[in-house]
PDB file of N, CA and C in Angstrom:
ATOM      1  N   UNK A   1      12.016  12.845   6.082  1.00  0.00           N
ATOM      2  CA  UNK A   1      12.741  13.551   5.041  1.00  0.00           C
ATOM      3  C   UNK A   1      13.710  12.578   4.381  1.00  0.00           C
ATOM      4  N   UNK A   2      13.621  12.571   2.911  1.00  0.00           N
ATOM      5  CA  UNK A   2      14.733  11.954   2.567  1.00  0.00           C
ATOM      6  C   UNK A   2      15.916  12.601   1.956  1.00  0.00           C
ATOM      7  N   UNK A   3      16.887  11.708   2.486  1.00  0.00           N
ATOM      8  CA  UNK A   3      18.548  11.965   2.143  1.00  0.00           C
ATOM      9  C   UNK A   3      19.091  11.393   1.120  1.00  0.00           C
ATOM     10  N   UNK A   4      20.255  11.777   0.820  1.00  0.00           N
ATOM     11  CA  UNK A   4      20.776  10.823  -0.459  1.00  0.00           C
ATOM     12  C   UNK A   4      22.045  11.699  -0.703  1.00  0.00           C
ATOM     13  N   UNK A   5      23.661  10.659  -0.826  1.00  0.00           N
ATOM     14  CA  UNK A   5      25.210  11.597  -1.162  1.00  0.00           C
ATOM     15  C   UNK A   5      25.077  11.484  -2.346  1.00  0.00           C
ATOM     16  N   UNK A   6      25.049  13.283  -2.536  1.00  0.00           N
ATOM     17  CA  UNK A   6      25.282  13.650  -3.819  1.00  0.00           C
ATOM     18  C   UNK A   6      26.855  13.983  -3.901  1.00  0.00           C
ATOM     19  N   UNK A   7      27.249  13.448  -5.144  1.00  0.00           N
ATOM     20  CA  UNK A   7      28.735  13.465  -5.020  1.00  0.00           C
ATOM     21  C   UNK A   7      29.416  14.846  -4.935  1.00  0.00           C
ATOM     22  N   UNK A   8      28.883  15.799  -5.223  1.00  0.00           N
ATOM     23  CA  UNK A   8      29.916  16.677  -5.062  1.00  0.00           C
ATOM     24  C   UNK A   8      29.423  17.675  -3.707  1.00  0.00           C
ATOM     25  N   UNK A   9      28.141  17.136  -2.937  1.00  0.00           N
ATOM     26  CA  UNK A   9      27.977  17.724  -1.391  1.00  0.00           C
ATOM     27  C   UNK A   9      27.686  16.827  -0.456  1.00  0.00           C
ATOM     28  N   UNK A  10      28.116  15.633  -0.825  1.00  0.00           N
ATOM     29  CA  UNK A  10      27.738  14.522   0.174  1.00  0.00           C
ATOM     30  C   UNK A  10      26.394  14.845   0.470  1.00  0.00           C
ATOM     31  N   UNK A  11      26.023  13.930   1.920  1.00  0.00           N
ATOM     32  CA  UNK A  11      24.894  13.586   1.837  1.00  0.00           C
ATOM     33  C   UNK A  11      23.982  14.936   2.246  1.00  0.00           C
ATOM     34  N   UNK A  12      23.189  15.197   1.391  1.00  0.00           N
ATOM     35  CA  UNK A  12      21.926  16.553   1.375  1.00  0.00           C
ATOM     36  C   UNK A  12      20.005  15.765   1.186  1.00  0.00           C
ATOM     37  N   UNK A  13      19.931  16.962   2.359  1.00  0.00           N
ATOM     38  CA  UNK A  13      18.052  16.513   2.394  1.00  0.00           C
ATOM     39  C   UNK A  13      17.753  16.697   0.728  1.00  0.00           C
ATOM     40  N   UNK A  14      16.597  15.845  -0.336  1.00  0.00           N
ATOM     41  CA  UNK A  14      16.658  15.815  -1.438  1.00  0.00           C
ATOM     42  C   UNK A  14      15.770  17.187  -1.012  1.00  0.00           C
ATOM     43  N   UNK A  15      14.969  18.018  -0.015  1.00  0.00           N
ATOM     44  CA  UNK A  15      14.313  19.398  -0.369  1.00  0.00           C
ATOM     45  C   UNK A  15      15.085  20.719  -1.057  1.00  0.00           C
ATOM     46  N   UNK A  16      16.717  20.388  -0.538  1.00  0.00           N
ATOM     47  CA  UNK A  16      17.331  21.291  -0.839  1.00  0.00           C
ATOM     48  C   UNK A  16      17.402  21.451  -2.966  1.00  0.00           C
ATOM     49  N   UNK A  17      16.996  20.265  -3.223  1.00  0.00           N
ATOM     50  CA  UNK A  17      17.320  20.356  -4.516  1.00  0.00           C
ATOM     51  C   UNK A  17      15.825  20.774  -5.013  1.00  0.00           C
ATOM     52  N   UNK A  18      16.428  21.275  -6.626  1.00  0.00           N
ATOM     53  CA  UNK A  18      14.563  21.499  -7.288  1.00  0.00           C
ATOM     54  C   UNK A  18      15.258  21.078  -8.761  1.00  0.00           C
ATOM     55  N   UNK A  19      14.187  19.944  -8.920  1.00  0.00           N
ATOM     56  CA  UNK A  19      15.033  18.771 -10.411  1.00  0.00           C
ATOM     57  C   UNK A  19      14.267  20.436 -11.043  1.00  0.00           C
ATOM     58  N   UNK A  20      15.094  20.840 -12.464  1.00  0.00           N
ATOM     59  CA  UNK A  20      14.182  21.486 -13.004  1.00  0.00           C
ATOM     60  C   UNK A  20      13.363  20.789 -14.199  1.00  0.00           C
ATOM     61  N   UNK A  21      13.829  19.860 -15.151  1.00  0.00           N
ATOM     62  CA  UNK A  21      13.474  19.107 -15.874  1.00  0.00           C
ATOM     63  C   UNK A  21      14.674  17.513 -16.675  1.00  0.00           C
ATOM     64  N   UNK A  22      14.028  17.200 -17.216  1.00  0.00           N
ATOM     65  CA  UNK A  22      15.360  16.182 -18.132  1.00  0.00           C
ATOM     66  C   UNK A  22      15.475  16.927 -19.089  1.00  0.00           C
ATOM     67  N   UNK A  23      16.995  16.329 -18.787  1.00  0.00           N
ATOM     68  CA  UNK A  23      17.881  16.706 -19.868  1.00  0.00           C
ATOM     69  C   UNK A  23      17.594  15.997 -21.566  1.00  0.00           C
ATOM     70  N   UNK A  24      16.815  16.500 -21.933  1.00  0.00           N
ATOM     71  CA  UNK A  24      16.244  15.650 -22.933  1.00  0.00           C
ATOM     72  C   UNK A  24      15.606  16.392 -24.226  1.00  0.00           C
ATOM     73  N   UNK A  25      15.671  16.426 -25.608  1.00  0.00           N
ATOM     74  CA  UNK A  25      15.383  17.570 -26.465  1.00  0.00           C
ATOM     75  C   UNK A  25      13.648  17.310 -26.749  1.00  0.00           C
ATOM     76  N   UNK A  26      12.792  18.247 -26.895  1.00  0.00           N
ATOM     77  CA  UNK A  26      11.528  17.692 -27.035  1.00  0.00           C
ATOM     78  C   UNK A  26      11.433  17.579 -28.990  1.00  0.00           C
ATOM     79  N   UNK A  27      10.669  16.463 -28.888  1.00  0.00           N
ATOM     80  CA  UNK A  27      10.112  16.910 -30.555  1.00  0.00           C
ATOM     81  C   UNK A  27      10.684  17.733 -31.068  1.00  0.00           C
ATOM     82  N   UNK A  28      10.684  17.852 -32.709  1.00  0.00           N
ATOM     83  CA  UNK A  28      10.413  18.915 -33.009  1.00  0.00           C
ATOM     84  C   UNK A  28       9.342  18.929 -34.092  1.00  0.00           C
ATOM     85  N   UNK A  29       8.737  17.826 -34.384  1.00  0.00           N
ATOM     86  CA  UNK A  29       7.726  17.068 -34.902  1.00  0.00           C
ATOM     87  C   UNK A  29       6.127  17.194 -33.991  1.00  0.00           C
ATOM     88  N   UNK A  30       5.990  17.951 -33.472  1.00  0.00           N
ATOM     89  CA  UNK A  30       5.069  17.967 -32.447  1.00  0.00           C
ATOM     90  C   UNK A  30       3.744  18.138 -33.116  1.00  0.00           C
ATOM     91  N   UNK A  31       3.391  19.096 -34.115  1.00  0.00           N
ATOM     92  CA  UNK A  31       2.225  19.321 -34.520  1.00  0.00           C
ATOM     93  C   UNK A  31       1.516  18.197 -35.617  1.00  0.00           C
ATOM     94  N   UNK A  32       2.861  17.620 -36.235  1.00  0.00           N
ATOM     95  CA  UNK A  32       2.089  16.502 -36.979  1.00  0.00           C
ATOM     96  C   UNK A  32       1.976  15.191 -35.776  1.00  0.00           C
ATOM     97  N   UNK A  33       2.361  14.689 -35.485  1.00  0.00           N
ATOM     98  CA  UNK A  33       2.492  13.579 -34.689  1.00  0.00           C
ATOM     99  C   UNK A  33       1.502  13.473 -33.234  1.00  0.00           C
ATOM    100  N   UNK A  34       2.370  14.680 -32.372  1.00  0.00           N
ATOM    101  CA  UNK A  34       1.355  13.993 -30.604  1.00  0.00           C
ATOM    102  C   UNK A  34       1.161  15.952 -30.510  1.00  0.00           C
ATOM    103  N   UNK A  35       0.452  15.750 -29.659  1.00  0.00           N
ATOM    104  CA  UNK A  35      -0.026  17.301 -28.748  1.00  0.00           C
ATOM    105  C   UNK A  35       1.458  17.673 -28.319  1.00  0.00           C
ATOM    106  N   UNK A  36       1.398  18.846 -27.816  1.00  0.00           N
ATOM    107  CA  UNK A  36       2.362  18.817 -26.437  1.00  0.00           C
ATOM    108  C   UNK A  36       1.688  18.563 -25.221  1.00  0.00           C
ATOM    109  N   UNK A  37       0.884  18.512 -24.923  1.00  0.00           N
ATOM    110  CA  UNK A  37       0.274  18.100 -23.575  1.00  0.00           C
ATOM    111  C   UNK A  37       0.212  16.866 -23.510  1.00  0.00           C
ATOM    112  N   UNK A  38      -0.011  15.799 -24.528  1.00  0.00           N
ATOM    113  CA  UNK A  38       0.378  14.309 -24.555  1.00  0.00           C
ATOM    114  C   UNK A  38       1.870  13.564 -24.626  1.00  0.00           C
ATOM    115  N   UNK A  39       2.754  14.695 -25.220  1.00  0.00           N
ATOM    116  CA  UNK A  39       3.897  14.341 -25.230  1.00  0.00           C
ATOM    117  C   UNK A  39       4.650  14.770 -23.390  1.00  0.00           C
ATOM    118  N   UNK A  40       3.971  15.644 -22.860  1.00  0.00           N
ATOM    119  CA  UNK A  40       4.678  16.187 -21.432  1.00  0.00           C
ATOM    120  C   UNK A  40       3.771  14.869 -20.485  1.00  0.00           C
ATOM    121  N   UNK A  41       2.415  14.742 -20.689  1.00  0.00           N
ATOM    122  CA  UNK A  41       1.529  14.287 -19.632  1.00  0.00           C
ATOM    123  C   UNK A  41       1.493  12.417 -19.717  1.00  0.00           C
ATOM    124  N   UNK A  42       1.516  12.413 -21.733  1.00  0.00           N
ATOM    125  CA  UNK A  42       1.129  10.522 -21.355  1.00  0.00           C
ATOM    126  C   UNK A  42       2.067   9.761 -21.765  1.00  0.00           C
ATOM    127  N   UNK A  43       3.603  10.065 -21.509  1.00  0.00           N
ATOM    128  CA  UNK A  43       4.601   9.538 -21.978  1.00  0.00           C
ATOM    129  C   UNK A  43       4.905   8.442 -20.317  1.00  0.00           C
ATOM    130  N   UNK A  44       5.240   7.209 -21.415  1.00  0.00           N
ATOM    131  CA  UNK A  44       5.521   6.060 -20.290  1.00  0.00           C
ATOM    132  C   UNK A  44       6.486   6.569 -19.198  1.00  0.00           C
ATOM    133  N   UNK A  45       6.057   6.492 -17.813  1.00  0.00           N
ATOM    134  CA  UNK A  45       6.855   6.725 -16.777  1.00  0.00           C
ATOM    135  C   UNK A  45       7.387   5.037 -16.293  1.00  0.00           C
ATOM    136  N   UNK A  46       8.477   4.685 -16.990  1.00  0.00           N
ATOM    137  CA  UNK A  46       9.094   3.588 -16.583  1.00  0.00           C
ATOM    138  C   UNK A  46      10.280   3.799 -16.149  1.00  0.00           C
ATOM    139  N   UNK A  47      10.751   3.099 -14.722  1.00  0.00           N
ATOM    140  CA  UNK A  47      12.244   3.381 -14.479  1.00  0.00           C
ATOM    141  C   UNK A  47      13.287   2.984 -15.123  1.00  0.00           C
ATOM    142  N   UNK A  48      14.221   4.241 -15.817  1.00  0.00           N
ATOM    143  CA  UNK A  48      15.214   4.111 -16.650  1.00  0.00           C
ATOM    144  C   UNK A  48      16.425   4.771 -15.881  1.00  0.00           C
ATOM    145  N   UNK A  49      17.713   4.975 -16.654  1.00  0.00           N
ATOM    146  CA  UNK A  49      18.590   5.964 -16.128  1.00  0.00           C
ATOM    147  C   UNK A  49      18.050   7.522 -17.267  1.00  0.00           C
ATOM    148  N   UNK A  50      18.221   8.813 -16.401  1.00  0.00           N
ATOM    149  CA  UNK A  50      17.759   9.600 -17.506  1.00  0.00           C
ATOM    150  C   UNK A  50      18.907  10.744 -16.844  1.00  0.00           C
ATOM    151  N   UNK A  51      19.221  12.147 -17.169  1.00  0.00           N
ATOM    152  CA  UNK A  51      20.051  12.938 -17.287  1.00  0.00           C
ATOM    153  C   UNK A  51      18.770  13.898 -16.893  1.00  0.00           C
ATOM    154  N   UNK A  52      19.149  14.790 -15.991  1.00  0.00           N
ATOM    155  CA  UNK A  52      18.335  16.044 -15.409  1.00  0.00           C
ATOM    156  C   UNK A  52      18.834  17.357 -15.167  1.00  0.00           C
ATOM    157  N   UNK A  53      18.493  18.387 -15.235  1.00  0.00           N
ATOM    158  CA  UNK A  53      18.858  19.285 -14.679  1.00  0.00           C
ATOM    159  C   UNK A  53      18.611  19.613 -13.303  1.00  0.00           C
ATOM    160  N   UNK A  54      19.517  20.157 -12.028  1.00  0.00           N
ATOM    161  CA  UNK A  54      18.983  20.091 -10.790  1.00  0.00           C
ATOM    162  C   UNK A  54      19.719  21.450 -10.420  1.00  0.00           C
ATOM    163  N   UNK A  55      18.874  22.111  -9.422  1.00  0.00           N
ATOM    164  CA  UNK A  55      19.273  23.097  -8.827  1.00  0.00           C
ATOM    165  C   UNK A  55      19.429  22.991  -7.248  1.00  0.00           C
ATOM    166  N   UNK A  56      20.826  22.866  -7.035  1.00  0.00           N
ATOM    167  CA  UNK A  56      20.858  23.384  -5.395  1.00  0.00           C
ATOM    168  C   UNK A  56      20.428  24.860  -4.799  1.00  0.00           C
ATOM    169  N   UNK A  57      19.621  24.956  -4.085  1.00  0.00           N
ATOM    170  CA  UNK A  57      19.204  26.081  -3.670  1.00  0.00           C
ATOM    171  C   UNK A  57      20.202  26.446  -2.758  1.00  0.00           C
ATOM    172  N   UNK A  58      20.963  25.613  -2.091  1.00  0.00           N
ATOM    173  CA  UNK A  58      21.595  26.442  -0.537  1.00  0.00           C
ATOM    174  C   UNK A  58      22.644  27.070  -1.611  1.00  0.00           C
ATOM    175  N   UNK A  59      23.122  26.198  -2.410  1.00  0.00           N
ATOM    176  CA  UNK A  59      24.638  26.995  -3.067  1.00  0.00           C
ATOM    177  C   UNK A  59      24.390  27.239  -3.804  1.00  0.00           C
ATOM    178  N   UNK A  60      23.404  27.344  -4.731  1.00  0.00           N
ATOM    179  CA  UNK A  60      22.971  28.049  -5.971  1.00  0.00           C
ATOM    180  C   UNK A  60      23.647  27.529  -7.189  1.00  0.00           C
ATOM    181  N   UNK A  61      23.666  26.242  -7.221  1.00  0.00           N
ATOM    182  CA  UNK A  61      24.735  25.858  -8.445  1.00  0.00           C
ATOM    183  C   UNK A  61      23.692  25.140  -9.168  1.00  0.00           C
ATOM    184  N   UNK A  62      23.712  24.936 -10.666  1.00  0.00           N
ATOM    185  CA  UNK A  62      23.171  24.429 -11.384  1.00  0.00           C
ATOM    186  C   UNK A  62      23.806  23.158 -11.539  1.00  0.00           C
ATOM    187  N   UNK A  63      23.115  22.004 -11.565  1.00  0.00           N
ATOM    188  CA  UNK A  63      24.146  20.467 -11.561  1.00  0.00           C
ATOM    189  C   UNK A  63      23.321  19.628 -13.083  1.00  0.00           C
ATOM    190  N   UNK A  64      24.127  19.253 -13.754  1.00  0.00           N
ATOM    191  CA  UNK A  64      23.495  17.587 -14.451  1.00  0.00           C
ATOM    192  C   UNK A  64      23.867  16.916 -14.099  1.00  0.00           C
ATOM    193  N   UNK A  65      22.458  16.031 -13.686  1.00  0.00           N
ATOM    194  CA  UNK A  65      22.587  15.087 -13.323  1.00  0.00           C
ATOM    195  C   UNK A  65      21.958  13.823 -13.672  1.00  0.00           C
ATOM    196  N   UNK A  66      23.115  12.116 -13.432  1.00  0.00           N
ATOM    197  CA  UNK A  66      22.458  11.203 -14.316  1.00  0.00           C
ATOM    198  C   UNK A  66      22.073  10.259 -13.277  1.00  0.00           C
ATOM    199  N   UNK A  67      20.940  10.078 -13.017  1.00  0.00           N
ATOM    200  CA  UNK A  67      20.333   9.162 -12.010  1.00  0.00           C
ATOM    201  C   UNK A  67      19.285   7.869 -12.466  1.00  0.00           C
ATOM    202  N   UNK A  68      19.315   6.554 -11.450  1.00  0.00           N
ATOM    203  CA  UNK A  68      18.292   6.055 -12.047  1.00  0.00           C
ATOM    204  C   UNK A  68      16.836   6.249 -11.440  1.00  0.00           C
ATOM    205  N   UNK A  69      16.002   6.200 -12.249  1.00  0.00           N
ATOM    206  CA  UNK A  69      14.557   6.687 -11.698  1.00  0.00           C
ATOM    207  C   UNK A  69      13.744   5.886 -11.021  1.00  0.00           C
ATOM    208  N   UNK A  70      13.904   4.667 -11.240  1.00  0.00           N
ATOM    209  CA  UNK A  70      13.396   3.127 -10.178  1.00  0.00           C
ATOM    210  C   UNK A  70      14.337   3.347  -8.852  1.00  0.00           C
ATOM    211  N   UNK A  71      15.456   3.257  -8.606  1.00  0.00           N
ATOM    212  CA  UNK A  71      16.750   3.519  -7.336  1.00  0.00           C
ATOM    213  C   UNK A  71      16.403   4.726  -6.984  1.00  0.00           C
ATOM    214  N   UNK A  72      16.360   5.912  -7.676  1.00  0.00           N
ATOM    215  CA  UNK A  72      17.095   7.561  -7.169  1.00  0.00           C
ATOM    216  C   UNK A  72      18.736   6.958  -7.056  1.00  0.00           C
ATOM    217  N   UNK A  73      19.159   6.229  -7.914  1.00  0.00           N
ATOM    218  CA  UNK A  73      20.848   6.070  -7.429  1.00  0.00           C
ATOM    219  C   UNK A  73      21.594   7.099  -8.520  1.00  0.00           C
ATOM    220  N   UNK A  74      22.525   7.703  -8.006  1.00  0.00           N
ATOM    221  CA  UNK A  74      23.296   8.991  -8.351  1.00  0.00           C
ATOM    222  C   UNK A  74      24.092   8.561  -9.206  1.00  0.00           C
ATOM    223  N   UNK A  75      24.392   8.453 -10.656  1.00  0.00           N
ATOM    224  CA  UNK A  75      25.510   7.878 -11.098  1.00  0.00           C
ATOM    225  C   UNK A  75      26.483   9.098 -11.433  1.00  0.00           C
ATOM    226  N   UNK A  76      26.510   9.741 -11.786  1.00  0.00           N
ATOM    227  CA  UNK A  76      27.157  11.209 -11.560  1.00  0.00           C
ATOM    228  C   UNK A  76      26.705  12.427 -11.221  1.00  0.00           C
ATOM    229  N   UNK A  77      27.098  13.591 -11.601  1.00  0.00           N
ATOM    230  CA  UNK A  77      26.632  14.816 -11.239  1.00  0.00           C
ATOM    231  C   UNK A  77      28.093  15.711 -11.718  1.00  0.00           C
ATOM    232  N   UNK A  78      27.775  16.951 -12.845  1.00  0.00           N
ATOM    233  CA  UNK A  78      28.287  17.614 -12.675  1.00  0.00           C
ATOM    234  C   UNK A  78      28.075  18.922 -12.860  1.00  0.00           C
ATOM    235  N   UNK A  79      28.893  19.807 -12.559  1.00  0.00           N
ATOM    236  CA  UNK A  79      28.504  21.328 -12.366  1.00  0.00           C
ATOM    237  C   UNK A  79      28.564  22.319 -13.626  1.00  0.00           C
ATOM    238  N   UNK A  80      27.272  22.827 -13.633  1.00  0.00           N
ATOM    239  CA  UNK A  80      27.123  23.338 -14.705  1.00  0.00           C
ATOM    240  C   UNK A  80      27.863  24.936 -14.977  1.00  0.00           C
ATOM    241  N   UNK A  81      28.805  25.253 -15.514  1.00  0.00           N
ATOM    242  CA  UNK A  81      29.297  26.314 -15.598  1.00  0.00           C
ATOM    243  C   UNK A  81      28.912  27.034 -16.704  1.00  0.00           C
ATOM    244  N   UNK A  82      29.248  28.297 -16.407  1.00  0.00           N
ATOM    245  CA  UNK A  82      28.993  29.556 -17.376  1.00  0.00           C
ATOM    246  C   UNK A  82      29.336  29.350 -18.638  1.00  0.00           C
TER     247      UNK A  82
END
């Protein structure tokens, strides 16, 4: 199982979390330009830093979060409020 301190619960098994997606706006150019299934499926997976949405399941909190994707290193995290 892997671990990793997330800053605002220290260190948690990564199962407890569920990334829901990046934080990221899609197209809005989609029908002239790429599919959406080419824009979700054949977009370069290179390690960058990117911004995500993540859900803790034990505490139920919604987090953004900015991590790098080559590391998994945590550069922040914060809590998403109402």
């Amino acid at each position: 199982m892997k671990f990793f301190d997330f800053p605002l619960l220290g260190t948690r098994a990564i199962s407890e979390f569920v990334p829901a997606h990046d934080a990221i706006l899609e197209p809005i150019d989609l029908v002239d330009n790429i599919s959406a299934g080419d824009w979700v499926y054949e977009r370069d997976s290179v390690p960058k830093i990117t911004t995500e949405f993540w859900y803790h399941s034990t505490s139920q909190i919604w987090f953004k979060v900015e991590r790098n994707t080559g590391t998994n290193q945590i550069y922040s995290a914060e809590v998403l409020r109402e």
